[in-house]
Protein backbone atom coordinates (compact mmCIF):
# COMPACT_ATOMS: atom_id res chain seq x y z
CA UNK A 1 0.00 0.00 0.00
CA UNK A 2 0.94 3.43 -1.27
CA UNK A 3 2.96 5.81 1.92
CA UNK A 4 0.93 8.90 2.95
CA UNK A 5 2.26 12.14 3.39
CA UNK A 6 0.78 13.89 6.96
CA UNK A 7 1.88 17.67 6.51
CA UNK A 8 0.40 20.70 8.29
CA UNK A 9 0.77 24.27 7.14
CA UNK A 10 1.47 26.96 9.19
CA UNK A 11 -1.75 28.12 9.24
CA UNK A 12 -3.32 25.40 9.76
CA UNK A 13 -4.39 23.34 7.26
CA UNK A 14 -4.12 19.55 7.00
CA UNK A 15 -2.81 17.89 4.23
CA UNK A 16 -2.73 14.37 3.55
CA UNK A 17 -1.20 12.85 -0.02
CA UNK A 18 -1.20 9.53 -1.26
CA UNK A 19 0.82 9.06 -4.34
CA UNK A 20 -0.93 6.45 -6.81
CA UNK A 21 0.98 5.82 -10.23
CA UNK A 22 -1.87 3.37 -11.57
CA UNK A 23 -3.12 5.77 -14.06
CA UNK A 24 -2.39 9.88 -15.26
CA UNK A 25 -5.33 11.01 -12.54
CA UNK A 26 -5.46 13.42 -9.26
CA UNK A 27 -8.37 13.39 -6.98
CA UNK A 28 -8.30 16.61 -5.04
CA UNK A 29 -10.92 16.57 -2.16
CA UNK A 30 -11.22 19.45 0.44
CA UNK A 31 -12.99 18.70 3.74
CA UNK A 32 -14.09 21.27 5.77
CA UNK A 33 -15.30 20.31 9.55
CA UNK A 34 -18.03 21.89 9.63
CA UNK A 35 -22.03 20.01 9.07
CA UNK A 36 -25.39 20.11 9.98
CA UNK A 37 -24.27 19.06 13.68
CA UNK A 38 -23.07 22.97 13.81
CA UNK A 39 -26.33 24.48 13.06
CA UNK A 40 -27.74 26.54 16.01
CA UNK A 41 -31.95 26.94 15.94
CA UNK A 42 -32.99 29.52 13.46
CA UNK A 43 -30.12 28.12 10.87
CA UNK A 44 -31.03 25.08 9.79
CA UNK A 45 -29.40 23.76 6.43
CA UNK A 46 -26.60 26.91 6.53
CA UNK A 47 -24.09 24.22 6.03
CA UNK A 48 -25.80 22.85 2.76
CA UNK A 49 -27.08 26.06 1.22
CA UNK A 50 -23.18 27.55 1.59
CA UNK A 51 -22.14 24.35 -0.24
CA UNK A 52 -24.71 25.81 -3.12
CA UNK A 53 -23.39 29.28 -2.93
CA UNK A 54 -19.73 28.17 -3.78
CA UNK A 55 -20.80 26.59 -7.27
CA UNK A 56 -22.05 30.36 -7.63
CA UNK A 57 -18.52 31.45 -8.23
CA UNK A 58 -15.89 34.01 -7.07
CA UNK A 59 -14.83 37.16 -8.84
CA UNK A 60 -11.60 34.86 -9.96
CA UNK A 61 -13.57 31.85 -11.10
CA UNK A 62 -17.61 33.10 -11.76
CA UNK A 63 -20.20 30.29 -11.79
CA UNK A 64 -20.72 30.22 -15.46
CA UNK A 65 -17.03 29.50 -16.08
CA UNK A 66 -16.46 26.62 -13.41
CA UNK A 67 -18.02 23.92 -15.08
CA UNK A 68 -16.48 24.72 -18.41
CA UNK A 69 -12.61 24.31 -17.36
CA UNK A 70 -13.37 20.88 -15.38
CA UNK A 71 -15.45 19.62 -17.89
CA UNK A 72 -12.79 20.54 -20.84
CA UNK A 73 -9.75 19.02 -18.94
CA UNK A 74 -11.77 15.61 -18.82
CA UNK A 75 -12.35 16.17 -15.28
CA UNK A 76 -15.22 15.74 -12.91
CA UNK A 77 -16.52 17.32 -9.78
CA UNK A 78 -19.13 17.29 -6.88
CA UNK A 79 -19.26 18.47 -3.40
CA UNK A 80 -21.36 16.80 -0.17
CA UNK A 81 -22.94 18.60 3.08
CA UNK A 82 -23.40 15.53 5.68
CA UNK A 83 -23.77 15.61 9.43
CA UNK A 84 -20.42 16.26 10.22
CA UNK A 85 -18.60 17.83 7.48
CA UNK A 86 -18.70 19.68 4.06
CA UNK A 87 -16.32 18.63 0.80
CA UNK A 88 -15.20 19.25 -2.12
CA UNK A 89 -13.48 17.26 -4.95
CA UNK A 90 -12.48 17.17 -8.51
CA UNK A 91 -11.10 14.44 -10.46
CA UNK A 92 -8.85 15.68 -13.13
CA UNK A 93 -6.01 14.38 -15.42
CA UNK A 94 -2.62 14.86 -13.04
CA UNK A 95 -0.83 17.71 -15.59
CA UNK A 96 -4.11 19.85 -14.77
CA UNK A 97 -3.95 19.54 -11.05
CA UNK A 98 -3.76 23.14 -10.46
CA UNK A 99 -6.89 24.06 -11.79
CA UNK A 100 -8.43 22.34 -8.67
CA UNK A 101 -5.73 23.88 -6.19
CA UNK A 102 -6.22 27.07 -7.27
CA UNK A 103 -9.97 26.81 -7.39
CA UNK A 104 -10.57 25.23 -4.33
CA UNK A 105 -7.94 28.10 -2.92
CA UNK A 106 -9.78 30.80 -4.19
CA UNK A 107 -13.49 29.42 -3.08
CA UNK A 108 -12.55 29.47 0.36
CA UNK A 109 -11.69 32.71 0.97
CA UNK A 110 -13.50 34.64 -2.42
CA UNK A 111 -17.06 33.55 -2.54
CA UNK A 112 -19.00 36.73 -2.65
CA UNK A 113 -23.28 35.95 -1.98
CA UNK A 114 -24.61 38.29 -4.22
CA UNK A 115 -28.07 39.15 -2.79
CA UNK A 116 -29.48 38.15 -6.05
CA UNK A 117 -27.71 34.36 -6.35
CA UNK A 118 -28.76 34.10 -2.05
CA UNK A 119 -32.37 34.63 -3.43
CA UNK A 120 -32.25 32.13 -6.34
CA UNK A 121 -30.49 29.44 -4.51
CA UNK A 122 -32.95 29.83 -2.01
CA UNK A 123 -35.88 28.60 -3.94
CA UNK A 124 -33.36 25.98 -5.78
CA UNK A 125 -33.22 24.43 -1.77
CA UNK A 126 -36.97 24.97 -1.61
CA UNK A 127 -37.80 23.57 -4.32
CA UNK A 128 -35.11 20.51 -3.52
CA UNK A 129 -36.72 20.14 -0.26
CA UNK A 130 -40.55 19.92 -1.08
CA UNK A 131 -38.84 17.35 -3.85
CA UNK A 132 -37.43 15.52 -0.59
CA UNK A 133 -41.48 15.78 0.91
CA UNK A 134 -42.52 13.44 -1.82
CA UNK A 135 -40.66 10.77 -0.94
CA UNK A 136 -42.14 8.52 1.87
CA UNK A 137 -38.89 7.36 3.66
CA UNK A 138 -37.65 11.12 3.84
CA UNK A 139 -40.99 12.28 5.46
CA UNK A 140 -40.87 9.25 8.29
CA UNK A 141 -36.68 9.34 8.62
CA UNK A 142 -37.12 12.96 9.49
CA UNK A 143 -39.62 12.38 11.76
CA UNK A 144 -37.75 9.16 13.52
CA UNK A 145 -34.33 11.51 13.40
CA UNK A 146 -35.72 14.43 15.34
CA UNK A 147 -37.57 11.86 18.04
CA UNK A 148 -34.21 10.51 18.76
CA UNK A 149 -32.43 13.62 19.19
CA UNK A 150 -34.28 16.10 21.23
CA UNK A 151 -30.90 18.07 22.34
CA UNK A 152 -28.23 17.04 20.56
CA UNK A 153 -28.15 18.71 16.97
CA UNK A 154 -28.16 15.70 14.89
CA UNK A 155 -31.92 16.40 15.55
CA UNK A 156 -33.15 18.14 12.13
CA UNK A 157 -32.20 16.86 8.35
CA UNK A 158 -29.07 18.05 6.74
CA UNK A 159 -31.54 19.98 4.37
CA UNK A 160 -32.35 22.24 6.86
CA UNK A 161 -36.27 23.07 8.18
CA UNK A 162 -38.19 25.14 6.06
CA UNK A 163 -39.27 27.57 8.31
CA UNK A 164 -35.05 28.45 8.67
CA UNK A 165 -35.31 28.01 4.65
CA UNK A 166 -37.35 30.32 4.28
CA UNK A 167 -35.91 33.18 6.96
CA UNK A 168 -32.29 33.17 6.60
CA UNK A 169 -30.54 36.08 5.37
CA UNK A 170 -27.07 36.59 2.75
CA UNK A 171 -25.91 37.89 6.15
CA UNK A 172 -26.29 34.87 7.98
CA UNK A 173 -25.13 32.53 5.25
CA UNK A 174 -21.53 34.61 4.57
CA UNK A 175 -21.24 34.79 8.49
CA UNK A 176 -21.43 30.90 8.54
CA UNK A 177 -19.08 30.64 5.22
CA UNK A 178 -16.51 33.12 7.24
CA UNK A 179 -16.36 31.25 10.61
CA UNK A 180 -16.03 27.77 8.91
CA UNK A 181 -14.23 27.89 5.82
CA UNK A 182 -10.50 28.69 6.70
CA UNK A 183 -7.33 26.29 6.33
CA UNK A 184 -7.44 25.88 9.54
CA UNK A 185 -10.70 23.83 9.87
CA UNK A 186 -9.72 21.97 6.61
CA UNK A 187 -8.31 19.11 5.37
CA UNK A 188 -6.55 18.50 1.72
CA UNK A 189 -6.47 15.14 0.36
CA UNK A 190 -4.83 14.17 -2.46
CA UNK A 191 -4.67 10.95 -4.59
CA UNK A 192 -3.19 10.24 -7.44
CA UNK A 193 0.15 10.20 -10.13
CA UNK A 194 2.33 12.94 -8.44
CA UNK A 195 5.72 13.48 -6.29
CA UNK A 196 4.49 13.89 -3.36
CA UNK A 197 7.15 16.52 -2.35
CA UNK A 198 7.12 18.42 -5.51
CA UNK A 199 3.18 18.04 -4.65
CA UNK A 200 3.83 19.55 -1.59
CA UNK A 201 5.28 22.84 -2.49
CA UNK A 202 2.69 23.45 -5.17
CA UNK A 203 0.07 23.35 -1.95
CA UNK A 204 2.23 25.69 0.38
CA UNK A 205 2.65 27.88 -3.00
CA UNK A 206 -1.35 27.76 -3.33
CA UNK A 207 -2.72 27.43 0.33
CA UNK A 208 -0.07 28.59 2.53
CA UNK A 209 -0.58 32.73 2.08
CA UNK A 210 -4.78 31.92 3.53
CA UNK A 211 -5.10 33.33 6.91
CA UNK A 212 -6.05 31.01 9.68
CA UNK A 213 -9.23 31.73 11.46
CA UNK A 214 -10.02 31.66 15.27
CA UNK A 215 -11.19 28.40 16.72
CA UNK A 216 -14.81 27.58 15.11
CA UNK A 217 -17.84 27.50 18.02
CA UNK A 218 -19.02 24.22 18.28
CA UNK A 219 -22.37 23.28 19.59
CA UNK A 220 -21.94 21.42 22.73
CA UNK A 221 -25.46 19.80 23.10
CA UNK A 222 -25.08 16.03 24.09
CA UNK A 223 -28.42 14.06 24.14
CA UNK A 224 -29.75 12.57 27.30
CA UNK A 225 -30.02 9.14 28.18
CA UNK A 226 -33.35 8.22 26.47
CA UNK A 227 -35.20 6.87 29.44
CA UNK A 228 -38.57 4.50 27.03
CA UNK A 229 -39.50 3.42 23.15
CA UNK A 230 -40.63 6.25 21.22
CA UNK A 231 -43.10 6.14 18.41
CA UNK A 232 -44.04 8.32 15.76
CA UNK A 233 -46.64 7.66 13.23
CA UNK A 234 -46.92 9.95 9.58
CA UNK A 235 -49.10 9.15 6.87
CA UNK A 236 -48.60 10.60 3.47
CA UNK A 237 -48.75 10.44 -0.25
CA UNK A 238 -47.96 6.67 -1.67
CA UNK A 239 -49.56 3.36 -1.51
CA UNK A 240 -46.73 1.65 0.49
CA UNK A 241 -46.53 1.55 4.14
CA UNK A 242 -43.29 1.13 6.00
CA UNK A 243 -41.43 0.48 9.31
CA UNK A 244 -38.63 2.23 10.82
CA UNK A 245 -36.51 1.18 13.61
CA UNK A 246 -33.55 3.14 14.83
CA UNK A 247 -31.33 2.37 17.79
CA UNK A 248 -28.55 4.27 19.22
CA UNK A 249 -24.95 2.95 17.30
CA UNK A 250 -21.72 3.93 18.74
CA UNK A 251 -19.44 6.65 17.25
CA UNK A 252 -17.24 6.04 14.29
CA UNK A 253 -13.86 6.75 16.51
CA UNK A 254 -15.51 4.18 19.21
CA UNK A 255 -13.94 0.24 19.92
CA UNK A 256 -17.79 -0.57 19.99
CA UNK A 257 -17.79 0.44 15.98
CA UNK A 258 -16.16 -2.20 14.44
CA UNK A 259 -18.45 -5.27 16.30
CA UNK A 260 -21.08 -2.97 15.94
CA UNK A 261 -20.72 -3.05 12.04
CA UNK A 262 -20.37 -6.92 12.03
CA UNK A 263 -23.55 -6.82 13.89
CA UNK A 264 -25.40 -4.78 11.38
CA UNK A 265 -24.37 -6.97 8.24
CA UNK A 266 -25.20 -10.24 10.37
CA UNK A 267 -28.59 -8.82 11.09
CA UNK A 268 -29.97 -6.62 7.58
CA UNK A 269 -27.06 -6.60 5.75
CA UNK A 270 -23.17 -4.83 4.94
CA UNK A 271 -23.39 -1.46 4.33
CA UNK A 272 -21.40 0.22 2.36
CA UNK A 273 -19.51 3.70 3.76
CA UNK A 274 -17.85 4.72 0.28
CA UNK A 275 -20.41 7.49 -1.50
CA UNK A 276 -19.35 6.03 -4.70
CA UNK A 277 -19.53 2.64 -3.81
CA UNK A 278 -22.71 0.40 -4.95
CA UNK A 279 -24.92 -1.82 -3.22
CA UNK A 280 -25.11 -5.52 -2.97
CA UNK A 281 -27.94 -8.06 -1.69
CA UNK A 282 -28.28 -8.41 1.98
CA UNK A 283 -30.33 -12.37 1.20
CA UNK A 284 -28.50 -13.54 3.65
CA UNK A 285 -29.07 -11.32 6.66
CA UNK A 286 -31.35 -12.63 9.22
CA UNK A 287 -33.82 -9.89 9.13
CA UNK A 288 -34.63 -10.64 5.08
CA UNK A 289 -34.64 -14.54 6.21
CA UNK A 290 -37.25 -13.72 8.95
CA UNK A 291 -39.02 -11.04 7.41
CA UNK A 292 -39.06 -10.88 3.63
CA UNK A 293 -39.02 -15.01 2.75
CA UNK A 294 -41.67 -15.40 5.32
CA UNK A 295 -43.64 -12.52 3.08
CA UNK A 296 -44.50 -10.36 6.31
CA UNK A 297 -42.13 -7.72 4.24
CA UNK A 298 -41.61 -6.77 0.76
CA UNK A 299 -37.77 -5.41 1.54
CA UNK A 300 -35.70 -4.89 4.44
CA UNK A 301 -32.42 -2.80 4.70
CA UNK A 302 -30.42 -1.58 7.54
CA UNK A 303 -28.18 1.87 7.53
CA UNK A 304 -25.44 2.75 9.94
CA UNK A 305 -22.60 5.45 9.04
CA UNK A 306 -19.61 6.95 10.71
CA UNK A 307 -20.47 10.03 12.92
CA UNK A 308 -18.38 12.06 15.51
CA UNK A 309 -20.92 11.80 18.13
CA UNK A 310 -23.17 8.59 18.60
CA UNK A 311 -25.79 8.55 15.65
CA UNK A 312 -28.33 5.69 14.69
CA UNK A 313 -28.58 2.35 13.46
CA UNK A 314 -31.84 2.56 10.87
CA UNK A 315 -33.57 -0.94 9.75
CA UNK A 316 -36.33 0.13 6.88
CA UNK A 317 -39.16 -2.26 6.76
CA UNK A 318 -41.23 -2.66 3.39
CA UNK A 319 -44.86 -3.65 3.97
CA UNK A 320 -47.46 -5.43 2.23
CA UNK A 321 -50.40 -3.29 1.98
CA UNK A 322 -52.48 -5.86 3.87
CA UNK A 323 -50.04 -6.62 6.65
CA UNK A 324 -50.31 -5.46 10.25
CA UNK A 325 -46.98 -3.45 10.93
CA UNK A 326 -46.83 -4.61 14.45
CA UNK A 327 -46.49 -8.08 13.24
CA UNK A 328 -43.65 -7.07 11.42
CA UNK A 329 -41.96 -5.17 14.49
CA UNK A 330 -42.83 -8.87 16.38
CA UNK A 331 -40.78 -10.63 14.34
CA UNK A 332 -38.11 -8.62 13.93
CA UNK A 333 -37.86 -8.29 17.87
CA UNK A 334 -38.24 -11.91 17.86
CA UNK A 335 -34.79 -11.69 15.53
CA UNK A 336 -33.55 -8.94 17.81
CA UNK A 337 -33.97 -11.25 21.14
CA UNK A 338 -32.42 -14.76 19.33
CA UNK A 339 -29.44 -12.43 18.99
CA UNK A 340 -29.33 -11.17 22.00
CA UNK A 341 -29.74 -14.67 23.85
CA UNK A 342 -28.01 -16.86 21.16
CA UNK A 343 -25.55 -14.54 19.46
CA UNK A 344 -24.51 -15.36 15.63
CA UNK A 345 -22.91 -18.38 14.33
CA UNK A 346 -19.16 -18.82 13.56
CA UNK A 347 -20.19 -19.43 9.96
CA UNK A 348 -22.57 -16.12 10.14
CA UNK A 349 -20.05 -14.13 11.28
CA UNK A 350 -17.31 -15.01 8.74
CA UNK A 351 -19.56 -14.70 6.05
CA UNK A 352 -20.44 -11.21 7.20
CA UNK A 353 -17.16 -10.39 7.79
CA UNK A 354 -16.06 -11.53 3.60
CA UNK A 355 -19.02 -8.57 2.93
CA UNK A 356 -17.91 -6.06 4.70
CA UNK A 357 -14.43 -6.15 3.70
CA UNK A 358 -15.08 -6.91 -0.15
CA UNK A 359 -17.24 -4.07 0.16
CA UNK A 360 -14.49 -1.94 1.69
CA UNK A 361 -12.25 -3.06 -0.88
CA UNK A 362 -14.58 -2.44 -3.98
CA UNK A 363 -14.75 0.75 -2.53
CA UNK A 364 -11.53 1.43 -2.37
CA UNK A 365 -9.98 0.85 -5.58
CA UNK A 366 -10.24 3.82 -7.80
CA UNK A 367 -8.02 6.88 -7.36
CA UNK A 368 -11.36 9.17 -6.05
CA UNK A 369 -11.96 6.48 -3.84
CA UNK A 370 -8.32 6.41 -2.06
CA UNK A 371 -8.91 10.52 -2.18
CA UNK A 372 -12.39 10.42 -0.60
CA UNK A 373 -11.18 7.46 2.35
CA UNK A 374 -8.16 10.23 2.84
CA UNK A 375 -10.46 12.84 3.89
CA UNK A 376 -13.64 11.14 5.32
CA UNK A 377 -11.70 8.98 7.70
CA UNK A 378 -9.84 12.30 9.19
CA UNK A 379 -13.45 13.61 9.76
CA UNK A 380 -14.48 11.34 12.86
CA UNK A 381 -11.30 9.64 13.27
CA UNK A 382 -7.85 9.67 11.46
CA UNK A 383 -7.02 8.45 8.41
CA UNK A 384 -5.58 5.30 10.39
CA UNK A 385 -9.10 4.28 10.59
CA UNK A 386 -9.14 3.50 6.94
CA UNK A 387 -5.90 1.90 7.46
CA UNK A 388 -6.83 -0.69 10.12
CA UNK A 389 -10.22 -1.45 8.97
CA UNK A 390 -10.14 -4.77 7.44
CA UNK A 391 -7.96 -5.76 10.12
CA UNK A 392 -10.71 -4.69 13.00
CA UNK A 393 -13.18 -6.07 11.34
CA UNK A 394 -11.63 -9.38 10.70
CA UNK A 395 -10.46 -9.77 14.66
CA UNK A 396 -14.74 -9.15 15.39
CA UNK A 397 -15.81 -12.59 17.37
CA UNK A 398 -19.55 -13.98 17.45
CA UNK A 399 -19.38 -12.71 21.20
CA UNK A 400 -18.15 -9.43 20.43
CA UNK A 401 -21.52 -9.18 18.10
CA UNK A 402 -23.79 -10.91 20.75
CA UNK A 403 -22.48 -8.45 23.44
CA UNK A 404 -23.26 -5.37 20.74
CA UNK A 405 -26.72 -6.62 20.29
CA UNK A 406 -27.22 -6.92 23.98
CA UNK A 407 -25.67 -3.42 24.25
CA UNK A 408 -26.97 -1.22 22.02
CA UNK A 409 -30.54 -2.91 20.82
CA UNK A 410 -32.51 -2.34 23.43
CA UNK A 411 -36.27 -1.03 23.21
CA UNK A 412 -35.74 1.49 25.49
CA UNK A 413 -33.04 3.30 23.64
CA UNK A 414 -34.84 3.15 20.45
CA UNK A 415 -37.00 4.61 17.83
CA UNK A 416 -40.24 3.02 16.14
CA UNK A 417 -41.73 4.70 13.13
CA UNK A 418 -44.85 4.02 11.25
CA UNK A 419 -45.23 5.47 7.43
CA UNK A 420 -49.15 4.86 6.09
CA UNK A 421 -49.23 5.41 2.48
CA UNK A 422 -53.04 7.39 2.26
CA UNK A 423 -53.21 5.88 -2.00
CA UNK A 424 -52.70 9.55 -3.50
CA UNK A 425 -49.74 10.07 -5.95
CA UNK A 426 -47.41 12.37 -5.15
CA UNK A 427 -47.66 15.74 -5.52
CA UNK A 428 -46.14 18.71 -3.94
CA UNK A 429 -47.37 22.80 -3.13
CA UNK A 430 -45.36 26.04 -3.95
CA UNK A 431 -41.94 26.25 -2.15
């Protein structure tokens, strides 16, 4: 495996460069630690509507001409607002590598918020939002999300509330833009065919004149113990009814993670924690054995990511029109208890174990990939993490998994949801 380079400028910023001579490609990423988890009351979705604003332009690079020079250098580009963090990333032939330094450079320190752009991208997130309101798993996930977290701000969707949508000012956006976005709340990652000294001197030439910021305020909000079951019921546009379950999961930095994760493909399934990677059948999980052969479901899935504080583990339920949800929830408690009482099998266990790492390894083999596993790791962790992985999950035992289950998935410290499809198509009002 390829050496990484761990460099800090003087004002701040973290850079971390893993030279890959497979093909002629760089993958520049910029992370920025700063997500929806930093969102006071009243500012709700800053994080992701700044994200828009930056693919508005700068007086350097306007928004017209951005997508012209990465597209005609054969490159590619995106950006992300999650939980925890904001990034950033282009994909670009290596001898045209300083388009993205000098782009990313300029965008965070030059992005302007014309009043005028503010105002359009405000009904784009609107409109993007009320898209979100159509879809029957975003209207009950939002609901299950902000009944597990009545404190802590993991509470509201990355997409902000509309209410905040709809109040926020250019002022309050640029405010959030200035505090956040400086080198020294950032980390570079780079992957790809380069020197990684010669690499390095074209990033101090680039970055290293940006002025540091203070210290960024965090919001120091931890959520109580959760002291019963909660339930929230929505009903909404559809025909399909579904089930959510969330427990608490441990934190992606925690011991608890890595047995946890075993647990979770054992149970409903791997999951995969690559953005780019795909998806793959979870037929073998115990939940789609108990649930969806025995035809009390039409699907089942199960989500847990990587967070800096303790998030959720989500198992999605698909129901047949004519089934009783709570016979659903039964069984899957019944799944929930054998687990708990019997633990997994040997066999289970290494079988879930061959998923989880052949998914961390499909998901690690093209040069965006080893970029975006540079940077993501370093968000809740270090890169490390990535690192020691495979070797984590491999050292997992079927009591390690038993003592998760008996841990973490308990009724009290969880979340039931119930989503009743009301037989209208979807439609949605003005934003």
């Amino acid at each position: 495996m390829a050496e990484v380079t761990h460099h800090r400028l003087a004002n701040g910023l973290e850079v971390l460069l893993k030279p890959l001579h497979t093909a002629p490609v760089i993958s520049h990423w910029i992370w920025y630690r700063v997500g929806s988890r930093d969102e006071p009351t009243g500012r709700t979705g800053v994080s992701h509507w700044v994200e828009h604003m930056l693919f508005r332009g700068t007086p350097r690079f306007p928004a017209g001409v951005l997508d012209r020079l990465i597209s005609r250098t054969g490159g590619y580009w995106n950006a992300f607002t999650y939980l925890d963090w904001t990034t950033y990333f282009e994909t670009l032939p290596a001898q045209h590598i300083d388009l993205a330094l000098e782009l990313e450079a300029d965008r965070m320190v030059n992005a302007s918020f014309p009043e005028d752009m503010v105002e359009a991208e405000r009904t784009v997130i609107l409109s993007e939002r009320q898209g979100h309101e159509n879809d029957p798993l975003f209207l009950l996930g939002e609901e299950v999300q902000a009944a597990a977290f009545r404190v802590h701000p993991y509470h509201h969707e990355i997409i902000g509330d509309v209410a905040d949508l709809r109040q926020m000012t250019r002022d309050d956006l640029y405010q959030h833009y200035r505090t956040y976005y400086r080198p020294n709340n950032a980390v570079l990652a780079l992957a790809g065919d380069f020197d990684p000294e010669a690499m390095l001197k074209k990033i101090e030439q680039v970055y290293g004149d940006l002025e540091p910021g203070p210290e960024p305020p965090r919001l120091q909000r931890p959520e109580p113990p959760q002291r019963g079951e909660r339930r929230v019921t929505v009903h909404g546009p559809g025909e399909t009814h579904f089930l959510q379950v969330a427990y608490r999961a441990p934190r992606g930095a925690a011991e608890d993670f890595f047995p946890f994760f075993v647990l979770v493909a054992v149970l409903s399934g791997p999951v995969n924690l690559n953005l780019f990677g795909g998806g793959t059948t979870n037929r073998t999980s115990r939940l789609y054995k108990a649930l969806v052969e025995t035809r009390l479901a039409v699907g089942v899935s199960g989500g847990v990511s990587a967070t800096i504080d303790p998030f959720l583990y989500v198992i999605t339920v698909t129901l047949p029109a004519e089934k009783d949800p709570e016979t659903a929830l039964a069984r899957l408690d019944e799944e929930v208890r054998r687990m708990q009482d019997e633990g997994p099998s040997p066999e289970e266990v290494q079988r879930a174990q061959k998923q989880v790492r052949a998914f961390f390894a499909y998901g690690s083999e093209s040069i965006t990939n080893q970029a975006y596993w540079l940077g993501y790791s370093s968000m809740f962790a270090s890169y490390q993490w990535f690192l020691t992985f495979p070797e984590r999950i491999a050292q997992v035992t079927p009591e390690d998994v038993r003592a998760m289950a008996q841990r973490y998935l308990t009724p009290r410290q969880r979340v039931v949801g119930l989503y009743f499809g009301n037989g209208t198509a979807t439609q949605g009002g003005n934003p």
